[in-house]
N, C-alpha and C. Protein backbone atom coordinates (compact mmCIF):
# COMPACT_ATOMS: atom_id res chain seq x y z
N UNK A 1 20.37 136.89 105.15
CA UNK A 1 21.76 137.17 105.41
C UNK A 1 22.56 135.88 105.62
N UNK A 2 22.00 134.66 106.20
CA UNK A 2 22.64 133.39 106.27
C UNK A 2 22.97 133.10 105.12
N UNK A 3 21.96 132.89 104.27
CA UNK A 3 22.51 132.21 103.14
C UNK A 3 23.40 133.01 102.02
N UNK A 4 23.25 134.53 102.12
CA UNK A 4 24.55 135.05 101.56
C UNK A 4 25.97 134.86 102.54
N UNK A 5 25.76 134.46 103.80
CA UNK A 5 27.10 134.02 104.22
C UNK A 5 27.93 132.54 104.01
N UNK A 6 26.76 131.98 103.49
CA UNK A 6 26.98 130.59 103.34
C UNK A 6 27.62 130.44 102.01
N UNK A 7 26.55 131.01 101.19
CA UNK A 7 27.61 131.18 99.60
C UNK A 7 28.95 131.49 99.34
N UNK A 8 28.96 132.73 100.02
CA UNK A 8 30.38 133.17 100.27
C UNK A 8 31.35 132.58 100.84
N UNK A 9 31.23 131.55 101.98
CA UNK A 9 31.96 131.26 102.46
C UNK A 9 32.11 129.63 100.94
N UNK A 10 30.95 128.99 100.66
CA UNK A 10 31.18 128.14 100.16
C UNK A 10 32.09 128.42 98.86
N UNK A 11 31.94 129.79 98.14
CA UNK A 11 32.97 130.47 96.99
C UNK A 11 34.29 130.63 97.58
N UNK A 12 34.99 130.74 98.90
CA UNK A 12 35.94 130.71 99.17
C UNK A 12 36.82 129.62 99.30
N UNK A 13 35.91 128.48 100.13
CA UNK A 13 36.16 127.58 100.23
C UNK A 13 36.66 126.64 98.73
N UNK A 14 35.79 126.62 97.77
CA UNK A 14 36.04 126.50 96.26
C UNK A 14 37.34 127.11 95.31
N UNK A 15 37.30 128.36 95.70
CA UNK A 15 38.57 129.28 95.05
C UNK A 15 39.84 128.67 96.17
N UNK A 16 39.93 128.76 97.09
CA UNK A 16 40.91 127.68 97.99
C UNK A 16 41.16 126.43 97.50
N UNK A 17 40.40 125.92 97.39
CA UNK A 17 40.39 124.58 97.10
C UNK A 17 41.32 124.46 95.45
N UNK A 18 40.89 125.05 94.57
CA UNK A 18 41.04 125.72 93.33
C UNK A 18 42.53 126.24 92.86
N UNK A 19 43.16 127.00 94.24
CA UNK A 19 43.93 127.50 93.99
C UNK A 19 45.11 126.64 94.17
N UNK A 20 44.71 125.73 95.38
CA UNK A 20 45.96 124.92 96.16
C UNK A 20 45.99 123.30 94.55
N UNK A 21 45.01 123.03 94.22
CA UNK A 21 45.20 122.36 93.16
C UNK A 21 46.02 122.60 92.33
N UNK A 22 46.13 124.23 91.77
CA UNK A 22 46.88 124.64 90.41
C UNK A 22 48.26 124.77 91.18
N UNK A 23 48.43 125.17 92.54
CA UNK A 23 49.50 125.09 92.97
C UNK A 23 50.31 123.91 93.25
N UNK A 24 49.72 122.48 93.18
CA UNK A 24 50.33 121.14 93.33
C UNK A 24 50.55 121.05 91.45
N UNK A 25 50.25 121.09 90.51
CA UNK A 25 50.00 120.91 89.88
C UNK A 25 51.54 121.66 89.23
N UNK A 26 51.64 122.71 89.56
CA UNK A 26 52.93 123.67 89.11
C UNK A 26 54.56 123.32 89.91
N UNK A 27 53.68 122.77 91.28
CA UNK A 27 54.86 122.12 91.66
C UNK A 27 55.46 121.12 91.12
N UNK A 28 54.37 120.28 90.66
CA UNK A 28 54.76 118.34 90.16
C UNK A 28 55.68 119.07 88.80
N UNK A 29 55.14 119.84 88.10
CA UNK A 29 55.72 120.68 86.41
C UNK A 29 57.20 120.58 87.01
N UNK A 30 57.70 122.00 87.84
CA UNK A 30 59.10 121.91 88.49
C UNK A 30 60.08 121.14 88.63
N UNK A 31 59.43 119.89 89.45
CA UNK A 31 60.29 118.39 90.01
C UNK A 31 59.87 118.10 88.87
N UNK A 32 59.57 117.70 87.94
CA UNK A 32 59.70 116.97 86.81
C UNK A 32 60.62 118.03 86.11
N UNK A 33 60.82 119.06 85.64
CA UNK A 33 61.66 119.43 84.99
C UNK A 33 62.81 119.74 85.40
N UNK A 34 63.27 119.74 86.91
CA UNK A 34 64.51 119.50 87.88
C UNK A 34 64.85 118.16 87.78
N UNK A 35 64.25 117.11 88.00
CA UNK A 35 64.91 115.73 87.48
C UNK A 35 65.45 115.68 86.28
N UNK A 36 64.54 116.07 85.52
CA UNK A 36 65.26 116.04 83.54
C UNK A 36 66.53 116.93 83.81
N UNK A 37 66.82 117.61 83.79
CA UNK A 37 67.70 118.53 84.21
C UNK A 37 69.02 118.12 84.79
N UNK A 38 68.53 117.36 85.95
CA UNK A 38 69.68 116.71 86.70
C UNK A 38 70.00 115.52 85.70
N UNK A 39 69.02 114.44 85.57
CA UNK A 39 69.14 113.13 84.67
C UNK A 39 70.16 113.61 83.53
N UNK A 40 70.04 114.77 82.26
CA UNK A 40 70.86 115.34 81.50
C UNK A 40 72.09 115.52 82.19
N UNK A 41 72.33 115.98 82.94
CA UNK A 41 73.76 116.35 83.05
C UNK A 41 74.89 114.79 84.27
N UNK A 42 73.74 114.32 84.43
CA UNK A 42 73.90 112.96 84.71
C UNK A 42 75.02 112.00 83.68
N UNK A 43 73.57 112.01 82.57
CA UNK A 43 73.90 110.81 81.37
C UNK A 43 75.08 111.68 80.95
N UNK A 44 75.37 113.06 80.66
CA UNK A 44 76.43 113.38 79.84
C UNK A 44 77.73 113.11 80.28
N UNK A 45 77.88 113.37 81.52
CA UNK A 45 79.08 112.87 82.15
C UNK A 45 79.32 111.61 82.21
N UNK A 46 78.34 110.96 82.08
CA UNK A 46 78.60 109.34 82.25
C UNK A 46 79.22 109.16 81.02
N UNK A 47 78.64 109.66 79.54
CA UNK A 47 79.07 109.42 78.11
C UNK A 47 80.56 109.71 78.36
N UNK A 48 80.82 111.26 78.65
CA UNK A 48 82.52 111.71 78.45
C UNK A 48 83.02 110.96 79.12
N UNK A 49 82.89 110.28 80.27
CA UNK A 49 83.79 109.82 81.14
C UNK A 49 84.16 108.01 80.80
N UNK A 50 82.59 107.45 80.53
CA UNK A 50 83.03 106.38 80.53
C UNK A 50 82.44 105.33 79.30
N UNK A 51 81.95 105.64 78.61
CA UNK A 51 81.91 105.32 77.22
C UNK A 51 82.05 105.55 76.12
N UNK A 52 82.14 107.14 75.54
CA UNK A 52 82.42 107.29 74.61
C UNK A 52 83.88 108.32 74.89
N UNK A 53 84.28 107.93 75.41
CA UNK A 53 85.98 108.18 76.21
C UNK A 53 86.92 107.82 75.37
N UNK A 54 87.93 108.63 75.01
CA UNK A 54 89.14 108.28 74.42
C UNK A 54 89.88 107.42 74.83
N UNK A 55 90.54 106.53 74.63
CA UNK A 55 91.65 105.45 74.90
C UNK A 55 92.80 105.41 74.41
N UNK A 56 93.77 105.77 74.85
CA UNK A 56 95.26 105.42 74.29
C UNK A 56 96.27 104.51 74.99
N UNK A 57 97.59 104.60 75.06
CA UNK A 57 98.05 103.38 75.19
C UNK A 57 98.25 103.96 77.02
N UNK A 58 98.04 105.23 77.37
CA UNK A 58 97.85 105.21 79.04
C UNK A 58 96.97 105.17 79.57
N UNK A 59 95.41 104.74 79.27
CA UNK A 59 94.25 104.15 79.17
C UNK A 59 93.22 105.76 79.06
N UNK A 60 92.06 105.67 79.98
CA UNK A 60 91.12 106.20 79.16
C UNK A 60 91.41 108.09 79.32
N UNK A 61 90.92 108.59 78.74
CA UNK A 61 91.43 110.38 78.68
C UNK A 61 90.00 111.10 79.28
N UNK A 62 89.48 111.33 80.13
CA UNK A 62 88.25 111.99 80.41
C UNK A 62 88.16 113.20 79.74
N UNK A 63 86.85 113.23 79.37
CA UNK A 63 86.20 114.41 78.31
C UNK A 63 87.41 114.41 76.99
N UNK A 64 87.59 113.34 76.53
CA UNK A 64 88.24 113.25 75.00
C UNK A 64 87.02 112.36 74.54
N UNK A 65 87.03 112.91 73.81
CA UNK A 65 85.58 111.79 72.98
C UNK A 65 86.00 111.09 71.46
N UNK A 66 85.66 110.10 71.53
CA UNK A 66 86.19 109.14 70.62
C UNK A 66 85.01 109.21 69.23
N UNK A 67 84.91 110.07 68.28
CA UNK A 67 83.70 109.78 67.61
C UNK A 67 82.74 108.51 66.69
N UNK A 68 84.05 107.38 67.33
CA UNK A 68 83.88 106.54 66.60
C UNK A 68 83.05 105.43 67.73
N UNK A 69 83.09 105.55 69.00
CA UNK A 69 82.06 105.42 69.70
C UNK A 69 80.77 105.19 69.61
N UNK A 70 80.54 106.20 69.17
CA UNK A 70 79.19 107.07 69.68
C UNK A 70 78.10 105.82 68.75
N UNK A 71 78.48 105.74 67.63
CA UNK A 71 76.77 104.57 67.15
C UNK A 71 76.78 103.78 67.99
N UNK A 72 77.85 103.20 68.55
CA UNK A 72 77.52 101.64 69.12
C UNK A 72 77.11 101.96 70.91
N UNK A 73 77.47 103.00 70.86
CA UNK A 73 76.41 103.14 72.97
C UNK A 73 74.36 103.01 72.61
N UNK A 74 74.34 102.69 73.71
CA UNK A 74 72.95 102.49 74.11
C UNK A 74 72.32 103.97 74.16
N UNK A 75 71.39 104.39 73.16
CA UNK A 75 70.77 105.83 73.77
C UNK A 75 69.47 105.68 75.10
N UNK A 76 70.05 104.95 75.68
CA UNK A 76 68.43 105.18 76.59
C UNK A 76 69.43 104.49 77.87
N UNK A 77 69.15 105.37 78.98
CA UNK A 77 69.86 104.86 80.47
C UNK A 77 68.95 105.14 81.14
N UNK A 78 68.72 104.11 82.56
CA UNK A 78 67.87 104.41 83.93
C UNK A 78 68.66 104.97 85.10
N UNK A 79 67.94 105.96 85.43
CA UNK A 79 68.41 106.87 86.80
C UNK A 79 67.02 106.70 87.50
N UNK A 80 67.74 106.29 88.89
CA UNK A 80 66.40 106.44 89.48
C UNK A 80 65.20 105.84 89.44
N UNK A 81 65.25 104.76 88.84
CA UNK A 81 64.09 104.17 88.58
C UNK A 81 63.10 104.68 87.31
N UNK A 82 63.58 106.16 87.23
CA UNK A 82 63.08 106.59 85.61
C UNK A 82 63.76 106.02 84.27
N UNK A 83 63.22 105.91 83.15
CA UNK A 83 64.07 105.70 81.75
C UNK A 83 64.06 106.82 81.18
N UNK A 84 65.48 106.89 80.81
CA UNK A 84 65.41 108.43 79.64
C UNK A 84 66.12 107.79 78.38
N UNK A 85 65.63 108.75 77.29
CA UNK A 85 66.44 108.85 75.62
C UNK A 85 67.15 109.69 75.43
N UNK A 86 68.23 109.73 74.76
CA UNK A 86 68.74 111.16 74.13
C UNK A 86 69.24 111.04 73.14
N UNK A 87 69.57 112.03 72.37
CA UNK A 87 70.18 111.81 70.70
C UNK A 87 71.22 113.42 71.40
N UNK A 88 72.28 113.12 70.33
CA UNK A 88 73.59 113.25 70.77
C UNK A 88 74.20 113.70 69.24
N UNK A 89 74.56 115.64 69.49
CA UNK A 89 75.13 115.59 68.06
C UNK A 89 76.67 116.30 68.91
N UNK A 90 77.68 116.30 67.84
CA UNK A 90 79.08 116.28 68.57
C UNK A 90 79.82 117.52 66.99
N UNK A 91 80.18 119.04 67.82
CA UNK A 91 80.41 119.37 66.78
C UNK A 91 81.80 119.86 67.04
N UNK A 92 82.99 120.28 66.43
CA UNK A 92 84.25 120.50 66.40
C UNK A 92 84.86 120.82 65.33
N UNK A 93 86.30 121.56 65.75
CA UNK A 93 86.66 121.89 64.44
C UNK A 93 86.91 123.70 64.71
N UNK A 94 88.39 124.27 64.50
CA UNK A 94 87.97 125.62 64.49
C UNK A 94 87.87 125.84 63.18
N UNK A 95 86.75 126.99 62.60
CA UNK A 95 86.99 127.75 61.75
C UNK A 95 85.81 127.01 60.28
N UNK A 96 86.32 125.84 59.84
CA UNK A 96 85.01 124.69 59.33
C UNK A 96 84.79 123.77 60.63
N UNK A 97 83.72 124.21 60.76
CA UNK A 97 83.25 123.54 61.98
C UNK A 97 82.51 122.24 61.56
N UNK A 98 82.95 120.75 62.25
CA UNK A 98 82.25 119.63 61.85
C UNK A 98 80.94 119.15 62.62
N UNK A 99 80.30 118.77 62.00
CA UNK A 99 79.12 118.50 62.92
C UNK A 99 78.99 116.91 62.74
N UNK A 100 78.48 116.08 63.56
CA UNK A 100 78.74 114.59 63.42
C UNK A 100 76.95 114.55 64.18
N UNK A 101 76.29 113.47 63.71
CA UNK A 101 74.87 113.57 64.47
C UNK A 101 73.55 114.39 63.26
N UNK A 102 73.12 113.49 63.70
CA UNK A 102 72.29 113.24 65.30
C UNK A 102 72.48 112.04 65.24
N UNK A 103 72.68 111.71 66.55
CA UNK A 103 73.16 109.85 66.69
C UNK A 103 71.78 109.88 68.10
N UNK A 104 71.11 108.65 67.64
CA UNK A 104 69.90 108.30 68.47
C UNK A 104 68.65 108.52 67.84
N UNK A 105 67.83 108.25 68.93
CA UNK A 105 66.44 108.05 68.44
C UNK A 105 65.86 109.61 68.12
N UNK A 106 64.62 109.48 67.65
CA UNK A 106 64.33 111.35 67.05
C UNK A 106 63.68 111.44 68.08
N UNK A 107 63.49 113.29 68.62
CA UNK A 107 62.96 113.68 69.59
C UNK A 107 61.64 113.85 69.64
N UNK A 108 61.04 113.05 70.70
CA UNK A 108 59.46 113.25 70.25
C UNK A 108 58.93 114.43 70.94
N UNK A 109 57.91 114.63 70.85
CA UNK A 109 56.87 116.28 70.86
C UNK A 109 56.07 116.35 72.52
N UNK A 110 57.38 116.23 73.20
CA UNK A 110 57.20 116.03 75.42
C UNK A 110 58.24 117.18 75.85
N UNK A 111 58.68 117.53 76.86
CA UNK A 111 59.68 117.56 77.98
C UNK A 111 60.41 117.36 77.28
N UNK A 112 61.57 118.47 77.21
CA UNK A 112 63.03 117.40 76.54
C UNK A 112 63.92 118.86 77.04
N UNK A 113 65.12 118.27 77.52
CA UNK A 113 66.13 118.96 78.01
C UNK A 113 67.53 119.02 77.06
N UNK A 114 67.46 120.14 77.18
CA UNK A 114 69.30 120.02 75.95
C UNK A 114 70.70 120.90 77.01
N UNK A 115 71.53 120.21 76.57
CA UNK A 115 72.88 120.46 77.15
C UNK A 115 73.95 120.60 76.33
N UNK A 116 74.72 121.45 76.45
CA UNK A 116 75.74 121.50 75.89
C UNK A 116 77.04 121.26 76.75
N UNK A 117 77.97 120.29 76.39
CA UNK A 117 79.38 120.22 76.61
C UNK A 117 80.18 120.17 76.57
N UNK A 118 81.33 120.91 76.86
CA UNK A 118 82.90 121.34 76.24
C UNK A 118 83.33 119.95 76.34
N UNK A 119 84.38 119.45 75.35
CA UNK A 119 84.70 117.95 75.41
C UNK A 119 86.15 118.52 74.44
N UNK A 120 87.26 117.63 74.32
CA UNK A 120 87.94 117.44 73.54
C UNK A 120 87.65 116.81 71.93
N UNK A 121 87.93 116.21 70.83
CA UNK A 121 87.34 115.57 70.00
C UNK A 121 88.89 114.67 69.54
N UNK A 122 89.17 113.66 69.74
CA UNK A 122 90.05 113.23 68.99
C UNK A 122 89.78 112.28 67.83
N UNK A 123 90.39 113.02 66.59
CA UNK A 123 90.52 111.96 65.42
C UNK A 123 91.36 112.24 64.63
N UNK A 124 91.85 111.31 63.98
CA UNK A 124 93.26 110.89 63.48
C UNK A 124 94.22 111.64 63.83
N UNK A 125 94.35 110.68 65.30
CA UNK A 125 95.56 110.73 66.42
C UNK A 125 95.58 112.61 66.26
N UNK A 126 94.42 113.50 66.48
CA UNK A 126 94.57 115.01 66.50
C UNK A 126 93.41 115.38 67.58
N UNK A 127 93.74 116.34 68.23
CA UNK A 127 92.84 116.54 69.30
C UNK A 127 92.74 117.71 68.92
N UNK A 128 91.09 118.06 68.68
CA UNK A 128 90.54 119.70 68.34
C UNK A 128 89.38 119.84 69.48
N UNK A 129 88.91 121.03 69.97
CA UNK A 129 88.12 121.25 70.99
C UNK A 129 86.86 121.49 70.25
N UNK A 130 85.59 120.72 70.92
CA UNK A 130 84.58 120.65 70.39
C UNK A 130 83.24 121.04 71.60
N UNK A 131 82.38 120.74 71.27
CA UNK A 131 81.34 120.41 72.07
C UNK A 131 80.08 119.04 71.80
N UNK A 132 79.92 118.73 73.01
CA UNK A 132 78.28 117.67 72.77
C UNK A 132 77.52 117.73 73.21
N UNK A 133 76.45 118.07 71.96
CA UNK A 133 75.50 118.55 72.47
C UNK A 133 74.64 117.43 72.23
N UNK A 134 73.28 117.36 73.53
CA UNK A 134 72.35 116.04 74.12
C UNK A 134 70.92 117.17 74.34
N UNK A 135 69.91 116.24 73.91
CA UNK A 135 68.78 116.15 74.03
C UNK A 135 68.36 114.89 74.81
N UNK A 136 67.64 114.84 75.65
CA UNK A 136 66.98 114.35 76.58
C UNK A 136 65.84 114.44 77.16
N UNK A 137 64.74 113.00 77.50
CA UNK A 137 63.55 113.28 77.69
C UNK A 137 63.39 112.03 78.45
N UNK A 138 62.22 111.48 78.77
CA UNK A 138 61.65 110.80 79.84
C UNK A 138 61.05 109.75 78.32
N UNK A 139 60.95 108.29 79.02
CA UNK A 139 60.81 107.56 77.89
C UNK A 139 59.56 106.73 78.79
């Protein structure tokens, strides 16, 4: 009878052990895909707001996006001490809808977060409502 109590207890002890592993394991999954998450909607606002930002002669226009921008920004920013990539397509236009993109590096086969955001689009001196849409991943 000892040593069927001993087994048993040692199978519990194991399945415990077992269980609290897969449970750290699902947690780390989470916070890693809550950072990407946050990091995305991070970098996007940073783009509308302060680099690929419209400019006119009363300076910059938040969430107007300049499409003529967009090759020359950096696709890869640090938050946090992490590095991320994203490729960036920008579409607008009612009715023929334009699509501009994919601008950036190609998405490799990890984690990758996509966002979409309402933005203005100005070109030739005409402002049509668009969206930009970002892919994002951990580099």
């Amino acid at each position: 009878m000892r040593i069927f109590k001993a087994v048993i207890s040692a199978l519990l002890v194991i399945t415990f052990i077992g269980l609290l592993a897969s449970a750290y394991s699902n947690y780390q999954t989470l916070v890693s895909v809550a950072g990407l998450v946050d990091a995305s909607s991070s970098v996007a606002n940073h783009l509308v707001i302060n680099e690929i930002v419209y400019e006119d002669g009363t300076g910059p226009r938040e969430y107007v996006v300049d499409p003529l921008k967009i090759p020359q920004i950096d696709f890869s920013q640090e938050i946090g001490g992490d590095n991320f990539s994203y490729q960036i397509y920008l579409k607008y236009g009612v009715g023929d809808e334009k699509v501009l993109g994919p601008y950036g590096p190609e998405v490799p086969n990890k984690a990758v977060a996509s966002l979409a955001v309402p933005v203005v689009v100005a070109e030739n001196y005409r402002f049509e409502a668009g969206k930009m849409e970002m892919k994002i991943w951990r580099t």
